[in-house]
N, C-alpha and C. Protein backbone atom coordinates (compact mmCIF):
# COMPACT_ATOMS: atom_id res chain seq x y z
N UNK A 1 0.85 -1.17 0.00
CA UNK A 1 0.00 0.00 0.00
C UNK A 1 0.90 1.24 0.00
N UNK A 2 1.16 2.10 -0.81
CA UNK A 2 1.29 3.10 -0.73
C UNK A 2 0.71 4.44 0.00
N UNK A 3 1.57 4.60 1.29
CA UNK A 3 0.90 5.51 2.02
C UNK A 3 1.81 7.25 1.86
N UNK A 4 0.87 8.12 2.15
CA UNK A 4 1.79 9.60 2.20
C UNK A 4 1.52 10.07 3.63
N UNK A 5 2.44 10.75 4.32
CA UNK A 5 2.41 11.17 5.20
C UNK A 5 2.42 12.55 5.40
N UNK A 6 1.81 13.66 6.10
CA UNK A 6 2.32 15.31 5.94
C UNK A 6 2.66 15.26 7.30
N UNK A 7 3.46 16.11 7.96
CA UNK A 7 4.11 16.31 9.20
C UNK A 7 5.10 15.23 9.77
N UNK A 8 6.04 15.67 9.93
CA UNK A 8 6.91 14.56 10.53
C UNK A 8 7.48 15.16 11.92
N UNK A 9 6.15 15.47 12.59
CA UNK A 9 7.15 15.73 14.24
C UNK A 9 6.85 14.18 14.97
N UNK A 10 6.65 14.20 16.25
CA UNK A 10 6.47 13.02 16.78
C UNK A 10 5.64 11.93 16.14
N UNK A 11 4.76 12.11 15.94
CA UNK A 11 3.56 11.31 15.67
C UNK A 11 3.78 11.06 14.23
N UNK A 12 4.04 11.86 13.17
CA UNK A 12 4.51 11.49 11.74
C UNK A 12 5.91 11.01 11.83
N UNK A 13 6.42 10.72 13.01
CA UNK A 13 7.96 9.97 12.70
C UNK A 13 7.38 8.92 13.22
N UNK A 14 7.35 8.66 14.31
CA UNK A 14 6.44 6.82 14.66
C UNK A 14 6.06 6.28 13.85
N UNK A 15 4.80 6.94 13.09
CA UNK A 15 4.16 6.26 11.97
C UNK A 15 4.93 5.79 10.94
N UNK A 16 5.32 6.76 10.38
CA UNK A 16 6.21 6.90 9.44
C UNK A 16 7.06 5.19 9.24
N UNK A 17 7.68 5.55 10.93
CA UNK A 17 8.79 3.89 11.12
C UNK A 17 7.64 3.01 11.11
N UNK A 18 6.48 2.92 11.89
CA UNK A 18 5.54 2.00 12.01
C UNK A 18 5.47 1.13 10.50
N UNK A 19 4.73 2.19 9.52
CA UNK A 19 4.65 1.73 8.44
C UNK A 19 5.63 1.07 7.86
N UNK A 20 6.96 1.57 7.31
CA UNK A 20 8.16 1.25 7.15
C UNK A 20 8.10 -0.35 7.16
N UNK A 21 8.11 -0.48 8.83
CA UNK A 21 8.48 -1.66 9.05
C UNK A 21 7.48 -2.76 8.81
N UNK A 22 6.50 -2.51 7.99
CA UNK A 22 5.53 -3.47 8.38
C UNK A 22 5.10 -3.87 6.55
N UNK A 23 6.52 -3.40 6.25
CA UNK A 23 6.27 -2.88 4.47
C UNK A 23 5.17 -2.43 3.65
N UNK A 24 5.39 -1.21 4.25
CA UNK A 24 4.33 -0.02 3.38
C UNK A 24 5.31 0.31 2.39
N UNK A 25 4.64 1.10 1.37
CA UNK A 25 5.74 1.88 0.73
C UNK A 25 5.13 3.42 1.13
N UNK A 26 5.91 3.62 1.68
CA UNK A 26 5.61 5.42 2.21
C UNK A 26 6.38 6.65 1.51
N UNK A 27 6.00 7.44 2.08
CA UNK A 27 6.33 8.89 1.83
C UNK A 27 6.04 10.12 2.38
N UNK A 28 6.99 10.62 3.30
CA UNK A 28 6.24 11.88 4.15
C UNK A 28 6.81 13.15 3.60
N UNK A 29 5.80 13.87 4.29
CA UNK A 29 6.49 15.18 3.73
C UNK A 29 6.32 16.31 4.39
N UNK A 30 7.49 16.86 4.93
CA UNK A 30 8.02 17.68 5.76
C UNK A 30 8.57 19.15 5.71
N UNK A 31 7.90 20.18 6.53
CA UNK A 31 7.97 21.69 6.02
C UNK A 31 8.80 22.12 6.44
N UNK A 32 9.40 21.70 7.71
CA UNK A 32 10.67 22.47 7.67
C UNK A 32 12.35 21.84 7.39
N UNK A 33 12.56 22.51 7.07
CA UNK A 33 14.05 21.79 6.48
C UNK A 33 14.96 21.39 6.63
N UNK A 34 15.31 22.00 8.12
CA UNK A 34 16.43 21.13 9.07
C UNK A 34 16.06 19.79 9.96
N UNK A 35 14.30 19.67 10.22
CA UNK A 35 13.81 18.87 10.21
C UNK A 35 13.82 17.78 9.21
N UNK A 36 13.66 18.28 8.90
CA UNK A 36 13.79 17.08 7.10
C UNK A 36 15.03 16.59 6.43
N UNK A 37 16.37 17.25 6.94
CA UNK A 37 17.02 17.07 6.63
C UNK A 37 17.83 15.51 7.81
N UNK A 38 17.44 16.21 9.31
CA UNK A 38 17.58 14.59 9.80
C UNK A 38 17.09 13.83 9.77
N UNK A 39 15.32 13.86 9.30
CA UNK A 39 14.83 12.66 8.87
C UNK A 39 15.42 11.95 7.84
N UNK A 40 16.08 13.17 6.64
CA UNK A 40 16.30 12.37 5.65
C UNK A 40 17.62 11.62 5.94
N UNK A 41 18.75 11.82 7.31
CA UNK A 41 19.59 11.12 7.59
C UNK A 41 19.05 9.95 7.51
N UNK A 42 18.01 9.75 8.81
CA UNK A 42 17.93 8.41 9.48
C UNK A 42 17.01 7.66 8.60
N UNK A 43 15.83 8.52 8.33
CA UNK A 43 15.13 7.21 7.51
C UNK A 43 15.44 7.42 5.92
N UNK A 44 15.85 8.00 5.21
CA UNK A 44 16.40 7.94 3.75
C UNK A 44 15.61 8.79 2.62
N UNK A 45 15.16 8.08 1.23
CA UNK A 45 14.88 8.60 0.60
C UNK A 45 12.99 9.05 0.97
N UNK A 46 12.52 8.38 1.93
CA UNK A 46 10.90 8.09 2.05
C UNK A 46 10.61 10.02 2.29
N UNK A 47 11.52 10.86 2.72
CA UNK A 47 11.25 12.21 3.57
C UNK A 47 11.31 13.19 2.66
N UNK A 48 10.38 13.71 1.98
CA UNK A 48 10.38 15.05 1.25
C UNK A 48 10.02 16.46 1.90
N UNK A 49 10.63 16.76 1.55
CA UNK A 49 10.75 18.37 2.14
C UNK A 49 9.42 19.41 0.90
N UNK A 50 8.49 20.09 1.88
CA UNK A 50 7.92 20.87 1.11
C UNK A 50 6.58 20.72 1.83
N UNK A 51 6.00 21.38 1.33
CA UNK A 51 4.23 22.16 2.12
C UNK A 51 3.37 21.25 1.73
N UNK A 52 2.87 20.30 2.47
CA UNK A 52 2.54 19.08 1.80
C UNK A 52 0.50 19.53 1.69
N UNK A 53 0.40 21.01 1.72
CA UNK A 53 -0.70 21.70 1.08
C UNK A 53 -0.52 22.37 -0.64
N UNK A 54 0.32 22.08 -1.23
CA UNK A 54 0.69 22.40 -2.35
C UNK A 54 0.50 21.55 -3.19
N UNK A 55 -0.58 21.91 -4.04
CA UNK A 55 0.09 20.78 -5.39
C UNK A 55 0.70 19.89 -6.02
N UNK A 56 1.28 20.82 -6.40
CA UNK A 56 3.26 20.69 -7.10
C UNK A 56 4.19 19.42 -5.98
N UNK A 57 4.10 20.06 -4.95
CA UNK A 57 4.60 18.98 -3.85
C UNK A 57 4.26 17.55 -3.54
N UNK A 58 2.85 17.62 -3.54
CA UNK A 58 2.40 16.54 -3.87
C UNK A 58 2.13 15.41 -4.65
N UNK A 59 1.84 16.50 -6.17
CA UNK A 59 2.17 15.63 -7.16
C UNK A 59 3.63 15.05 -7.45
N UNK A 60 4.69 15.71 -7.01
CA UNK A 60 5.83 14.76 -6.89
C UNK A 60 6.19 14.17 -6.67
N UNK A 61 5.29 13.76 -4.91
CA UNK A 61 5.37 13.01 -4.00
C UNK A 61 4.75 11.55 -4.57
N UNK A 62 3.96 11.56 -5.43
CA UNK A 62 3.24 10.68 -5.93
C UNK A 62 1.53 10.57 -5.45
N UNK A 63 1.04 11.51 -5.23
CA UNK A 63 -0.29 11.69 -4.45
C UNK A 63 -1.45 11.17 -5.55
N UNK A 64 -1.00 10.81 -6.91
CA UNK A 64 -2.17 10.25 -7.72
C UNK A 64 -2.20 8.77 -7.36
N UNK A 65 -1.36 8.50 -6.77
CA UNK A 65 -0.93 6.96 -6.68
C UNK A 65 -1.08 6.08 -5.37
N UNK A 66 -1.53 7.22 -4.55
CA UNK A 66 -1.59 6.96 -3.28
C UNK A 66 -2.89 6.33 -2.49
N UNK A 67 -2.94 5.35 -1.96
CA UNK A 67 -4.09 4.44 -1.32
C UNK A 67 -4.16 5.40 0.45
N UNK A 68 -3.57 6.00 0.89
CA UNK A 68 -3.89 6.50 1.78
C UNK A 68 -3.05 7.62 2.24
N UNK A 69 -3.99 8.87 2.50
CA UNK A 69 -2.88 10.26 2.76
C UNK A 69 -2.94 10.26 4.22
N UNK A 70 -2.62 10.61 5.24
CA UNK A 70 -2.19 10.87 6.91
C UNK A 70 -1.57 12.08 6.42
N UNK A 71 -2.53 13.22 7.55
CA UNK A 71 -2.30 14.82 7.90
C UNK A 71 -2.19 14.80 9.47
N UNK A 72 -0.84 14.57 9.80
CA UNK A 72 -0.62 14.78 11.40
C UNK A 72 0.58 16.25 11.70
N UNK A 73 0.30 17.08 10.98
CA UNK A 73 1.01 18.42 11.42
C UNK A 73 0.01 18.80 12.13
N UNK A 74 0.87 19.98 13.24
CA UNK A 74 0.39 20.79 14.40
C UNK A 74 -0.74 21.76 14.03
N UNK A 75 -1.30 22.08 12.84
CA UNK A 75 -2.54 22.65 12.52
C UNK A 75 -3.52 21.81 12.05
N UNK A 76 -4.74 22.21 12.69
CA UNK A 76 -6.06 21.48 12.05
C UNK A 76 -6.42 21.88 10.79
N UNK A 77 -5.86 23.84 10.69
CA UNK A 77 -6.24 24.02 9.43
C UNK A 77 -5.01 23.34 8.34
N UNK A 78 -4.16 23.32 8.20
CA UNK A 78 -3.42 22.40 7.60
C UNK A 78 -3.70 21.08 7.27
N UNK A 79 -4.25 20.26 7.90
CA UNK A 79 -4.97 18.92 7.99
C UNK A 79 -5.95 18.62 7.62
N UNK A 80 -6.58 19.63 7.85
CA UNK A 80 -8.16 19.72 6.75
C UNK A 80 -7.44 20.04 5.35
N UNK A 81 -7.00 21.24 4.73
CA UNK A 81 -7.02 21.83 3.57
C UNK A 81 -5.92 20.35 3.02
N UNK A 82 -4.82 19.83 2.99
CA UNK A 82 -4.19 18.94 2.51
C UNK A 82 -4.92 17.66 2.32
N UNK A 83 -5.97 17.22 3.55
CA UNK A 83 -6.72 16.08 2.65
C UNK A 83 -7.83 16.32 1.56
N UNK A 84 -8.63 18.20 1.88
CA UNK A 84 -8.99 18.30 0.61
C UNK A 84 -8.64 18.13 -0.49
N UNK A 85 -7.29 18.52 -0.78
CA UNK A 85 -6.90 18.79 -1.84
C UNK A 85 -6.19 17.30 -2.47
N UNK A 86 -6.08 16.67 -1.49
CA UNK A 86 -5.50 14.97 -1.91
C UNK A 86 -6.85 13.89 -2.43
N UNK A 87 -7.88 13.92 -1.35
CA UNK A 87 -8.79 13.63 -1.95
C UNK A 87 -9.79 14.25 -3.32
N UNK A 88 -9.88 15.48 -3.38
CA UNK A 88 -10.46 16.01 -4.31
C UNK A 88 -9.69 16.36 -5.93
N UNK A 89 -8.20 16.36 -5.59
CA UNK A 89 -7.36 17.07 -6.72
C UNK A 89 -6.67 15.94 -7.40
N UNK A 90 -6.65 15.10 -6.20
CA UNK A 90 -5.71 13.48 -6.87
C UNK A 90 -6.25 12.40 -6.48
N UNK A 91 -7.54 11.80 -6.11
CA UNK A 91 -8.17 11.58 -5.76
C UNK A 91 -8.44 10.00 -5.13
N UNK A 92 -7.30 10.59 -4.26
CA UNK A 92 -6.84 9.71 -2.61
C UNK A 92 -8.19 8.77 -2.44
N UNK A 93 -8.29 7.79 -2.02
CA UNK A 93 -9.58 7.16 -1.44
C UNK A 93 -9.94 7.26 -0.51
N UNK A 94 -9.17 7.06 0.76
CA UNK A 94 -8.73 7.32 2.27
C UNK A 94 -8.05 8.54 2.51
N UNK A 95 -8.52 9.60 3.12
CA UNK A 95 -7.88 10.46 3.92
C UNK A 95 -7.96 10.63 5.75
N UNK A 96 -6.90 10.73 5.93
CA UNK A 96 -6.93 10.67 7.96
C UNK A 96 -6.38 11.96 8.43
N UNK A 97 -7.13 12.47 9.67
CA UNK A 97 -6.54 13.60 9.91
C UNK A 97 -6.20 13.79 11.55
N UNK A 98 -4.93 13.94 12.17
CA UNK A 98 -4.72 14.75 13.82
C UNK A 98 -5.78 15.77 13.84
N UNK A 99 -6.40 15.94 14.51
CA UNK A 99 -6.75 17.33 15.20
C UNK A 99 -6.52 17.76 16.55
N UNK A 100 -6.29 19.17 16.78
CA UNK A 100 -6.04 19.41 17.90
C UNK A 100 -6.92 20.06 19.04
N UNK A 101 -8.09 20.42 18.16
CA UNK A 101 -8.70 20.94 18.84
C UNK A 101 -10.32 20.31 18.38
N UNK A 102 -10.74 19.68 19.37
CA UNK A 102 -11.79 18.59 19.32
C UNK A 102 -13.22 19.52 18.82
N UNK A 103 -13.12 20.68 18.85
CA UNK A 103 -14.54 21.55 18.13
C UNK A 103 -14.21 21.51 16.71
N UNK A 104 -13.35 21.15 16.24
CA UNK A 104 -13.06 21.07 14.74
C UNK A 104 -13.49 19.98 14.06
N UNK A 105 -13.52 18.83 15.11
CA UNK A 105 -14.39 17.76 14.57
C UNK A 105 -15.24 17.63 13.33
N UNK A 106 -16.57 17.92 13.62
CA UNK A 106 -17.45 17.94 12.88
C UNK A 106 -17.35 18.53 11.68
N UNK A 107 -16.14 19.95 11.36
CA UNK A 107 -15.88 20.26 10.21
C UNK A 107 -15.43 19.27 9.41
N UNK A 108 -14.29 18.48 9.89
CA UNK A 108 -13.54 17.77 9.18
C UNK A 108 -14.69 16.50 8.95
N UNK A 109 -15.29 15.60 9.06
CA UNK A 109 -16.37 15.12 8.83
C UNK A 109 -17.31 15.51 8.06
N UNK A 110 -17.66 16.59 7.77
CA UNK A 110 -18.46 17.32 7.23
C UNK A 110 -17.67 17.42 5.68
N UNK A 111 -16.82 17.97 5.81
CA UNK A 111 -16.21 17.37 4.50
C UNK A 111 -15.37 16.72 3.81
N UNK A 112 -15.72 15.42 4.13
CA UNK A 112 -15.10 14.92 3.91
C UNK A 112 -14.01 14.04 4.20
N UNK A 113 -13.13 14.26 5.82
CA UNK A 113 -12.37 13.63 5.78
C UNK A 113 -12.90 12.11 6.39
N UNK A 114 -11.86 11.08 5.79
CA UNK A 114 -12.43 10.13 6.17
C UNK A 114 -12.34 9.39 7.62
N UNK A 115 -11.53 9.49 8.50
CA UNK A 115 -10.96 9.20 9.60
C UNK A 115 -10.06 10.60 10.43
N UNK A 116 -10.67 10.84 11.55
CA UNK A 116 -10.78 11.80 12.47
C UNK A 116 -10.14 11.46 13.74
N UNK A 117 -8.78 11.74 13.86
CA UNK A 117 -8.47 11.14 14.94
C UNK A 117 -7.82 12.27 16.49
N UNK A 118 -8.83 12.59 17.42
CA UNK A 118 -8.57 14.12 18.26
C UNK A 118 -7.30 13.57 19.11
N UNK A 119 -6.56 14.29 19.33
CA UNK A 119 -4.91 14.27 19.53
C UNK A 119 -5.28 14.93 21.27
């Protein structure tokens, strides 16, 4: 299964290895750059650097190809707008989202996302 990942702080690095090891073929993708740059030490080529709300970024990443997107960066609005645009623009089957703030819920449900998980 080809999975994508956006955020790689705690919770997108676990996963990240989780998957890894359990042979996913993954791919995360990570906004800031010195961040990303030790991910890309330890875990290798799987860590792309870039706004994984962008397009362009995504489509590089391989997001037409992808059986499941995971949005676990520190914004809800970030997490919402990236599985819109994965499900709706490249058209992801599964989208999952962190939230941080549990009144946001029902938005993210509301459109769309498919799995809601309050942090």
């Amino acid at each position: 299964m080809y999975i994508m990942v956006i955020g790689c702080s705690e919770i997108g690095y676990h996963l990240t290895k989780a998957l890894l090891a359990t042979g996913h073929e993954v791919v995360v993708i990570e906004k800031d750059q010195a961040r990303c740059q030790l991910l890309t030490d330890e875990l290798g080529s799987v860590v792309q650097w870039g706004d994984g709300t962008d397009e362009v970024v995504l489509k590089q990443a391989g997001a037409s190809r992808a059986d499941v997107f995971v949005a676990v960066t520190g914004r809800d609005e970030t997490n919402l707008v990236a599985c819109q645009v994965t499900k709706h623009v490249f058209q992801v089957p599964r989208t999952m989202a962190v939230l941080k703030d549990s009144k946001n819920e029902p938005v993210f449900h509301l459109l769309g996302v498919d799995v809601v998980v309050n942090a």
